[in-house]
Protein backbone atom coordinates (compact mmCIF):
# COMPACT_ATOMS: atom_id res chain seq x y z
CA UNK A 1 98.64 119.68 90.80
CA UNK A 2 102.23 118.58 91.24
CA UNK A 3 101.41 115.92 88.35
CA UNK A 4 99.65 118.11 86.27
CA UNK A 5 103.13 120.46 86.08
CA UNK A 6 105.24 117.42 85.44
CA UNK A 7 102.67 116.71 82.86
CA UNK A 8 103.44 119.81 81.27
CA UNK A 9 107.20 119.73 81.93
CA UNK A 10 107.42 116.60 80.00
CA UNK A 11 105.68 118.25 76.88
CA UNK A 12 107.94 121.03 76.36
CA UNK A 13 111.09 119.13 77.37
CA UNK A 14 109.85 116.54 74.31
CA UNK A 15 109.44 119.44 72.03
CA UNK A 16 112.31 120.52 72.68
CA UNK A 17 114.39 117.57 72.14
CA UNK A 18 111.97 117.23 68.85
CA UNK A 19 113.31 121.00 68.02
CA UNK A 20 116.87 120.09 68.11
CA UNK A 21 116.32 116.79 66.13
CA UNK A 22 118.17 113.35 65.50
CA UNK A 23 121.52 115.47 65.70
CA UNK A 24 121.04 116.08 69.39
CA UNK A 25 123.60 113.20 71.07
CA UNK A 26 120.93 111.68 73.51
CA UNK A 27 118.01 112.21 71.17
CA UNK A 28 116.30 108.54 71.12
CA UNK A 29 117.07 108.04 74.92
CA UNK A 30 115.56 110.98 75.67
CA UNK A 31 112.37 110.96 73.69
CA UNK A 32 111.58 107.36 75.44
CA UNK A 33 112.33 108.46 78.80
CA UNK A 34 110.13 111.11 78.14
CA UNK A 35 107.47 109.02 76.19
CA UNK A 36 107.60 106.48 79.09
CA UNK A 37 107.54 108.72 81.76
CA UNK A 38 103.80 110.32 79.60
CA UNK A 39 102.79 107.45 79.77
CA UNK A 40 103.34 106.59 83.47
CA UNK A 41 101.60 109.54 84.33
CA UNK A 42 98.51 109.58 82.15
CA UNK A 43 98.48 105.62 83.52
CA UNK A 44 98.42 106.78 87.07
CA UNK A 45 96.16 109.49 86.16
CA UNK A 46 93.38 106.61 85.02
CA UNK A 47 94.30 105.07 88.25
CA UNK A 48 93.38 107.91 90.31
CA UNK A 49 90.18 108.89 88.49
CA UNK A 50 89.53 104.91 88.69
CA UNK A 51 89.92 104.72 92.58
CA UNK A 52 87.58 108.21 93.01
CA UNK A 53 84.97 106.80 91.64
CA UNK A 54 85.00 103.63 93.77
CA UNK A 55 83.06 103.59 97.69
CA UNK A 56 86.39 103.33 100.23
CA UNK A 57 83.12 102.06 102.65
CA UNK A 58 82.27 99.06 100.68
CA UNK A 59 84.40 96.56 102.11
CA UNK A 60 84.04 94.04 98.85
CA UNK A 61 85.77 97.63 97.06
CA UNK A 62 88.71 97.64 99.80
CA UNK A 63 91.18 95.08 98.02
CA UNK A 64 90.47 95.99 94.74
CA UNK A 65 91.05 99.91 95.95
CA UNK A 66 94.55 98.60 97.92
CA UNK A 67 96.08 97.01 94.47
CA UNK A 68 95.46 100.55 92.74
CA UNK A 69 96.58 102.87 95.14
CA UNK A 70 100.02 100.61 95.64
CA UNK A 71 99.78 99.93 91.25
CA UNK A 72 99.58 104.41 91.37
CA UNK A 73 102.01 104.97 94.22
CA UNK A 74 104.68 102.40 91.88
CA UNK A 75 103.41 104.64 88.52
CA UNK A 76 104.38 107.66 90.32
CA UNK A 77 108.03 106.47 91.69
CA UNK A 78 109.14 104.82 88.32
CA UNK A 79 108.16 108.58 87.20
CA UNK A 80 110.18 110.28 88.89
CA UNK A 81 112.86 108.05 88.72
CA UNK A 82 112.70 108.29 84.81
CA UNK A 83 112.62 112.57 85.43
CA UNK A 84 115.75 112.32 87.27
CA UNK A 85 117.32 110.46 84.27
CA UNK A 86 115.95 113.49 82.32
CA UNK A 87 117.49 116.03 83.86
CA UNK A 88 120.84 113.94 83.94
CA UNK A 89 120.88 113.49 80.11
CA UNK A 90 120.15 117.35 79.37
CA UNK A 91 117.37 118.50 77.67
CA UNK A 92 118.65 122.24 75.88
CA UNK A 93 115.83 123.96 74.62
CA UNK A 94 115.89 125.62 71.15
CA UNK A 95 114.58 128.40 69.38
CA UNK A 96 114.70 130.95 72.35
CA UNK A 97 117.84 132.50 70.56
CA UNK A 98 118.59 131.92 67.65
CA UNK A 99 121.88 130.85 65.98
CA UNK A 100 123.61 133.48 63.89
């Protein structure tokens, strides 16, 4: 659930960075932290789906099942690595009151 909510964190901190447009200082670093970090997590998503649907029991399954969990378990650091480097740059959302 935890990635699900960073899942949806990451969308509305891209839209709005997207909102306040190329003027926004930080704007290209931003949107691809935030497009890597997406990615990261839809990857590890895969992974997890991936190792569910494979028999822990079946000891020829084992290795294979050992590279993805430590592959998923690297997905999910680098992610929230790349969130902390999120937060740091600033991501202001827009549109909640508008400029007069």
């Amino acid at each position: 659930m935890l990635d699900v909510a960073l899942l949806m964190a990451n969308a509305a901190q891209l839209k709005a960075v997207l909102e306040q447009g190329p003027d926004f200082r930080y704007y290209v670093t931003v949107v691809v932290l935030i497009g890597s970090s997406l990615l990261f997590q839809v990857l590890a998503g895969v992974l997890f789906v991936a190792m569910a649907r494979k028999d822990l029991n079946d000891v020829a399954n084992q290795r294979k099942l050992d590279i993805m969990n430590n592959v998923a378990t690297g997905l999910v650091f680098i992610t929230a690595i790349i969130n902390i480097f999120i937060t740091a740059f600033g991501v202001q959302k827009t549109g909640l009151y508008p400029k007069t």
